[in-house]
N, C-alpha and C. Protein backbone atom coordinates (compact mmCIF):
# COMPACT_ATOMS: atom_id res chain seq x y z
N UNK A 1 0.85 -1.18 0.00
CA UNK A 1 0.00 0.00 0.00
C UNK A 1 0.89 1.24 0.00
N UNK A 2 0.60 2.20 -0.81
CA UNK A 2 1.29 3.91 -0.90
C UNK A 2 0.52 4.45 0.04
N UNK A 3 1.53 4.98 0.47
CA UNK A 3 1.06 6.20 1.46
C UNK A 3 0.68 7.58 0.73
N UNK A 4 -0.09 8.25 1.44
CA UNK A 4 -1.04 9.59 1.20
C UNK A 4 -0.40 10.41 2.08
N UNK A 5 -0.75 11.74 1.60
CA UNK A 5 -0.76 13.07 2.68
C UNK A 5 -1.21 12.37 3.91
N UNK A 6 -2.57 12.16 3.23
CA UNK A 6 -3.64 12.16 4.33
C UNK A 6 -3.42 10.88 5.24
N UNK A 7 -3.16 9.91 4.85
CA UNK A 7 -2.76 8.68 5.25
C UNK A 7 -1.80 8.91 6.92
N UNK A 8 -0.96 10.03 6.55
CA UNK A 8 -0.05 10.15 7.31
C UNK A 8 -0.52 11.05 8.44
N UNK A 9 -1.36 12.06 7.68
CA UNK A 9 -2.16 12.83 8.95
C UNK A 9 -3.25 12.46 9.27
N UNK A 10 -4.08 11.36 9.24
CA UNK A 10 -5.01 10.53 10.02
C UNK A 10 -4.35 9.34 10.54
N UNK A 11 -3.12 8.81 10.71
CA UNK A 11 -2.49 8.16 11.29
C UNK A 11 -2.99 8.30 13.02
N UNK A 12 -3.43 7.27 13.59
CA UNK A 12 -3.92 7.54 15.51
C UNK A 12 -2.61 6.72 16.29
N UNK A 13 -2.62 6.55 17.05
CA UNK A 13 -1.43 5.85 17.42
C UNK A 13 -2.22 5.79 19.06
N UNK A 14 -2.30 4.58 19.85
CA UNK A 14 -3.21 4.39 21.45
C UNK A 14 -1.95 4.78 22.24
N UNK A 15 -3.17 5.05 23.32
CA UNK A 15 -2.00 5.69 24.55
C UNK A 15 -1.31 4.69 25.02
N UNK A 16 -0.66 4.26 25.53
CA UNK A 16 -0.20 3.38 26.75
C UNK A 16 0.48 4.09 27.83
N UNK A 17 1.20 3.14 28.68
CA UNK A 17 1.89 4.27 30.57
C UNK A 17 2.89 4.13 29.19
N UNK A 18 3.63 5.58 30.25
CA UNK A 18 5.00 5.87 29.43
C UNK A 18 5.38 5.75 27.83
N UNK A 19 4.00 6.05 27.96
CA UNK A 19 4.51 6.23 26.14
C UNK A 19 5.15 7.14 24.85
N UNK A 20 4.70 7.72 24.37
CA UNK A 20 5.30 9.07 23.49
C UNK A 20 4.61 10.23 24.13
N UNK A 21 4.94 10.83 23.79
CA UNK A 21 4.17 12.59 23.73
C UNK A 21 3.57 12.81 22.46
N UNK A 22 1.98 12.56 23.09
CA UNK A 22 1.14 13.05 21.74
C UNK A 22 1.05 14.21 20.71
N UNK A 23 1.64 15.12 21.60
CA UNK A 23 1.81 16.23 20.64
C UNK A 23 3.17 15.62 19.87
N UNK A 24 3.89 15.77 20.47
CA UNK A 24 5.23 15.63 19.71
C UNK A 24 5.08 14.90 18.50
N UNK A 25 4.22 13.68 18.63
CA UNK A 25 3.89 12.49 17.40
C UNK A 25 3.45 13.51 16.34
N UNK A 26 1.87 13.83 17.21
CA UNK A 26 1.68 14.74 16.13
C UNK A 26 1.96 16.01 15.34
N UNK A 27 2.73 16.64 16.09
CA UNK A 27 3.92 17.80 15.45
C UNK A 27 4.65 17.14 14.26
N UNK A 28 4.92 16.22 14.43
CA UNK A 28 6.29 15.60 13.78
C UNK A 28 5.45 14.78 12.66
N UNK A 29 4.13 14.55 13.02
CA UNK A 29 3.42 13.85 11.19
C UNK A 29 3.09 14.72 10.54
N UNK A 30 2.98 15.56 11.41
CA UNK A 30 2.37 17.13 10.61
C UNK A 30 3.47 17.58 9.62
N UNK A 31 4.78 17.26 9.94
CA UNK A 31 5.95 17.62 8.88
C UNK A 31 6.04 16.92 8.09
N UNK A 32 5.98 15.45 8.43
CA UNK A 32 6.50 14.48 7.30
C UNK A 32 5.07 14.33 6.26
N UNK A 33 4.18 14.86 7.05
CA UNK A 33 3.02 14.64 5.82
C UNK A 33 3.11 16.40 4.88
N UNK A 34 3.72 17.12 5.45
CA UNK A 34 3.62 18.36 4.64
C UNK A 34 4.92 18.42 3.45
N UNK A 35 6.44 17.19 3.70
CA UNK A 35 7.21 17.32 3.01
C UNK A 35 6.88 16.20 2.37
N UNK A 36 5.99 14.98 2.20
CA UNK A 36 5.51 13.75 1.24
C UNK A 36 4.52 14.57 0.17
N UNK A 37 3.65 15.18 1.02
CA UNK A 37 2.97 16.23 -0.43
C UNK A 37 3.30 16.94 -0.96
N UNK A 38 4.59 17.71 -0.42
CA UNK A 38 5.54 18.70 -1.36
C UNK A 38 6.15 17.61 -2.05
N UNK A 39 6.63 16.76 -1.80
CA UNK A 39 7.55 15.63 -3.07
C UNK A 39 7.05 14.78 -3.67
N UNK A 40 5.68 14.96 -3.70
CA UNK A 40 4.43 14.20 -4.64
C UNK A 40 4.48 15.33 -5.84
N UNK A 41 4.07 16.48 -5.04
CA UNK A 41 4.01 17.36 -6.18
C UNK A 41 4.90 17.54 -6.91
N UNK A 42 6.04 17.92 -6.55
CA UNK A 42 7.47 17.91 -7.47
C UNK A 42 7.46 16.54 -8.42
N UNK A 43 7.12 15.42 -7.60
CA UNK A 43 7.44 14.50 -9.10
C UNK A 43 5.89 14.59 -9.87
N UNK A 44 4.95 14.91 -9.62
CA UNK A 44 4.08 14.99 -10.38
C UNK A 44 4.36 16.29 -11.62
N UNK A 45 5.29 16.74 -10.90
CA UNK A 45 5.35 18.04 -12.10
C UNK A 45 6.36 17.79 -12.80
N UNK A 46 7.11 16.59 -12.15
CA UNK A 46 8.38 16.25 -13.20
C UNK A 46 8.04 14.86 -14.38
N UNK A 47 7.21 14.88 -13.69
CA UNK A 47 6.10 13.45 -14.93
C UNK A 47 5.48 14.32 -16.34
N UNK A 48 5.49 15.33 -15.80
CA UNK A 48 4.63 16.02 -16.50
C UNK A 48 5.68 16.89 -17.68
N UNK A 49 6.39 17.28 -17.16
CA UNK A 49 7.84 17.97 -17.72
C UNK A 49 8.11 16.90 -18.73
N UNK A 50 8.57 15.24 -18.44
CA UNK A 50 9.04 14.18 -18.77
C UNK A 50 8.12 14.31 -20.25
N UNK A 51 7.05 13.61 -19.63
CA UNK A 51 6.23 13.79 -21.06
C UNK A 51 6.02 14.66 -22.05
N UNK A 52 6.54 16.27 -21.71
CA UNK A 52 6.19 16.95 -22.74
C UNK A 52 7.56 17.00 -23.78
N UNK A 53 8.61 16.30 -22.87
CA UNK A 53 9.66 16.22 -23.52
C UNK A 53 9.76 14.93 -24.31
N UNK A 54 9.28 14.08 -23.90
CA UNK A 54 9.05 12.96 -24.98
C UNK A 54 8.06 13.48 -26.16
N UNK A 55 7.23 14.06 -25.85
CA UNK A 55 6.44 14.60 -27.12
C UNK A 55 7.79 15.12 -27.88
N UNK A 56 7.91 16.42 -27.48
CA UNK A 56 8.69 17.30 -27.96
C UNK A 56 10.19 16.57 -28.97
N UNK A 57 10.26 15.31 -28.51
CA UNK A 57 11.62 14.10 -29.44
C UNK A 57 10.90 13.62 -30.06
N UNK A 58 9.56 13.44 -29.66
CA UNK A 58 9.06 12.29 -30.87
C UNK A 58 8.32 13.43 -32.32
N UNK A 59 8.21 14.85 -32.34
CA UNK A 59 8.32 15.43 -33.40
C UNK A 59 9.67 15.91 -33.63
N UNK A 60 10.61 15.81 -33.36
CA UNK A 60 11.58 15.79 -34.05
C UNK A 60 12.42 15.07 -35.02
N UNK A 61 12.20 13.85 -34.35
CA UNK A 61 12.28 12.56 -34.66
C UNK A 61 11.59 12.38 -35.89
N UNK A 62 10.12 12.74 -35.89
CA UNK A 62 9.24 12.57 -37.28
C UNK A 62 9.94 13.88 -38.05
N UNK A 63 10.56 14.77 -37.56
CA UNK A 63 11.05 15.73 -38.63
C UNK A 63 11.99 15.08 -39.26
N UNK A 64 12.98 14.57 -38.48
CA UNK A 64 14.37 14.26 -39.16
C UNK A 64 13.64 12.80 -40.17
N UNK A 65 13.01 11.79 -39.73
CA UNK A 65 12.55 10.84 -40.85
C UNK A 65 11.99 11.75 -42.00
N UNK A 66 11.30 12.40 -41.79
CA UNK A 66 11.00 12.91 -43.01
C UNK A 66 12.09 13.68 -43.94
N UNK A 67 12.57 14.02 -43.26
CA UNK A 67 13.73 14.88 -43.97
C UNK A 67 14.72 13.28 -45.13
N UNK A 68 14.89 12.10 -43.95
CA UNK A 68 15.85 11.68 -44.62
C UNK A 68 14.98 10.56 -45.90
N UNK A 69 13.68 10.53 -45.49
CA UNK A 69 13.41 9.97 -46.87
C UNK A 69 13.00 10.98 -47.49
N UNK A 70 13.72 11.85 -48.18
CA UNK A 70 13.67 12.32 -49.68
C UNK A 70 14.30 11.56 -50.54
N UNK A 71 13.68 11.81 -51.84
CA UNK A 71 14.51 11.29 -53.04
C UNK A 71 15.92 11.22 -53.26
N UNK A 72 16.64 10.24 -53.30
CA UNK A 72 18.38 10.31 -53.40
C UNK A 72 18.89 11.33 -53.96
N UNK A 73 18.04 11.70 -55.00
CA UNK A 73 18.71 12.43 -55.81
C UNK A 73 18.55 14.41 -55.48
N UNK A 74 17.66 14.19 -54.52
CA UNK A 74 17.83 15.40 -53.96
C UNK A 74 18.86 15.73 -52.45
N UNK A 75 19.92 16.38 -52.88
CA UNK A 75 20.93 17.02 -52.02
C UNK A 75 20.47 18.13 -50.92
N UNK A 76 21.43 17.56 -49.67
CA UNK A 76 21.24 18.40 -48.35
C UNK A 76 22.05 18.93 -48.75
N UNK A 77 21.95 20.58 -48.36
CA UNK A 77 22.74 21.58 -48.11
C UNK A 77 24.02 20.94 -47.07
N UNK A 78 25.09 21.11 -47.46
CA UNK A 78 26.40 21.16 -46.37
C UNK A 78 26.43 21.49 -44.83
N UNK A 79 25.29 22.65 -45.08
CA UNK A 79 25.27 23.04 -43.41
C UNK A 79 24.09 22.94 -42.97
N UNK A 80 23.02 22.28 -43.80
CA UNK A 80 21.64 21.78 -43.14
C UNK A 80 21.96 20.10 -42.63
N UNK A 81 22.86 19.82 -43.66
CA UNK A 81 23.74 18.24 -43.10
C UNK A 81 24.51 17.92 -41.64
N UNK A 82 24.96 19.54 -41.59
CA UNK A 82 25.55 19.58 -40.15
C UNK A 82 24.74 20.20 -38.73
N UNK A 83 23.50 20.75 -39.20
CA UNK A 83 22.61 21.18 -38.44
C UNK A 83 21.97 19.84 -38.18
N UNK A 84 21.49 18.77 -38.88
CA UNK A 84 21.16 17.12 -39.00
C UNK A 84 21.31 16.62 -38.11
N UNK A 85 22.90 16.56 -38.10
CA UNK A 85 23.99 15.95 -37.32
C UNK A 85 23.64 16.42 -35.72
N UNK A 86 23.88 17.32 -35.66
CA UNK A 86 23.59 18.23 -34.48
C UNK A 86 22.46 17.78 -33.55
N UNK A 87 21.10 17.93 -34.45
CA UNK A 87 19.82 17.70 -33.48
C UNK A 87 19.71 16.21 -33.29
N UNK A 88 20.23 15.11 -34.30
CA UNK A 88 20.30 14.28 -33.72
C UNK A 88 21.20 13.58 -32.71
N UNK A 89 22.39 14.89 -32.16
CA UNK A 89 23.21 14.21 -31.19
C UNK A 89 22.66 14.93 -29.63
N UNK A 90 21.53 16.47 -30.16
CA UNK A 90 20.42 16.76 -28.93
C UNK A 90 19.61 15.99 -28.70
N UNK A 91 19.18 14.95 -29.67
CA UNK A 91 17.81 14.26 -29.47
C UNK A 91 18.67 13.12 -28.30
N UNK A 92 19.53 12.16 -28.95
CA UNK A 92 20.25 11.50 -28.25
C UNK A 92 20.29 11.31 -26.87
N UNK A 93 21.19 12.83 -26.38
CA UNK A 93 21.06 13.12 -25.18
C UNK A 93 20.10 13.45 -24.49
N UNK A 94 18.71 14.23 -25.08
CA UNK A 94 17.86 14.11 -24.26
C UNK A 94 16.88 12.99 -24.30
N UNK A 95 17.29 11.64 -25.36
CA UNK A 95 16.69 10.48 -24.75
C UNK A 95 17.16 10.16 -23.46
N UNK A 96 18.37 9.81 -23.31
CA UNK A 96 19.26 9.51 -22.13
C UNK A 96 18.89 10.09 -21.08
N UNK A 97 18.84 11.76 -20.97
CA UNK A 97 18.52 12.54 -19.85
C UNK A 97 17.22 11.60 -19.38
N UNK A 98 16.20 11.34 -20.38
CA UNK A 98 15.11 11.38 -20.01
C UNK A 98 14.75 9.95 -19.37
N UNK A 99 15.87 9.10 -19.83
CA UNK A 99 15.94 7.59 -19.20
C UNK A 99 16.32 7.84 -18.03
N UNK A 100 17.21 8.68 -17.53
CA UNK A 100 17.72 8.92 -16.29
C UNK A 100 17.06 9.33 -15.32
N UNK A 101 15.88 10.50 -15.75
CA UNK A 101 14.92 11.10 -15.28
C UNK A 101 13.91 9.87 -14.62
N UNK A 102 13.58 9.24 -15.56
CA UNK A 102 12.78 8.40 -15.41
C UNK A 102 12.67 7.04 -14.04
N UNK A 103 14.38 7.18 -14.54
CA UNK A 103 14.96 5.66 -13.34
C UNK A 103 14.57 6.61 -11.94
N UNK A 104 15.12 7.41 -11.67
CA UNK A 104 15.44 8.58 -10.69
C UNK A 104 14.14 8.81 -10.35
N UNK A 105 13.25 8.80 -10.85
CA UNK A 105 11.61 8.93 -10.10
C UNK A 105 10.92 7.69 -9.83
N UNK A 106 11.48 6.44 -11.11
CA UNK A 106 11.05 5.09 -10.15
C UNK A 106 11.71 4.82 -8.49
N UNK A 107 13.05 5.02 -9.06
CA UNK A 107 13.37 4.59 -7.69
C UNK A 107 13.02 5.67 -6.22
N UNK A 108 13.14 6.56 -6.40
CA UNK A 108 11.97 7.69 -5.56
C UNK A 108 10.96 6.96 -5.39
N UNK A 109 9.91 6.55 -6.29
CA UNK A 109 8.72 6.09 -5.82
C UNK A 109 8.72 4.86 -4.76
N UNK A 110 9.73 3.68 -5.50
CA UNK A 110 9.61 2.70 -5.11
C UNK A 110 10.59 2.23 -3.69
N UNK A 111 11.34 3.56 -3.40
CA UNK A 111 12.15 3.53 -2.04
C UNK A 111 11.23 3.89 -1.13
């Protein structure tokens, strides 16, 4: 089971002799449930980032296919060849970034 904000701040815990200090418990869920929903949100906004950047490769990607099936017999410019070159060594890296991104929020989730 994942834990919630809320999960954490409806958490009860019974009295017993000598036991905790109820406030203190609850002071102290009151934080960890206010920094689990701040780092929900952050990766929810980095899911969201993620994806627009996979959009954002996968039309590029359809740019550069299109570009390279033209007719043989029609010639790239010299420096549209090296501009080519270029976005596909940005695309590259921001596949990678984005694999990295990706591992880096599973394992967040799943720690």
């Amino acid at each position: 089971m994942r834990l919630t904000y809320l999960d954490i701040l409806e958490q009860c815990f019974h009295d017993k002799f000598r036991g905790y200090n109820k406030q203190e418990v609850d002071t102290f869920l009151h934080l960890v449930a206010d920094d689990f929903k701040s780092m929900a949100e952050d990766l929810k906004e980095k899911d969201r980032q993620i994806d627009f950047k996979i959009e954002e490769i996968k039309k590029q990607k359809e740019s550069l296919q299109e570009l390279s099936l033209r007719e043989p017999d029609t010639r790239i410019p010299p420096d549209v060849e090296e501009e080519l070159r270029a976005l596909r060594k940005e695309l590259e890296e921001k596949d990678l970034l984005i694999q990295e991104m990706k591992k880096t929020d599973e394992s967040r989730s799943n720690g």
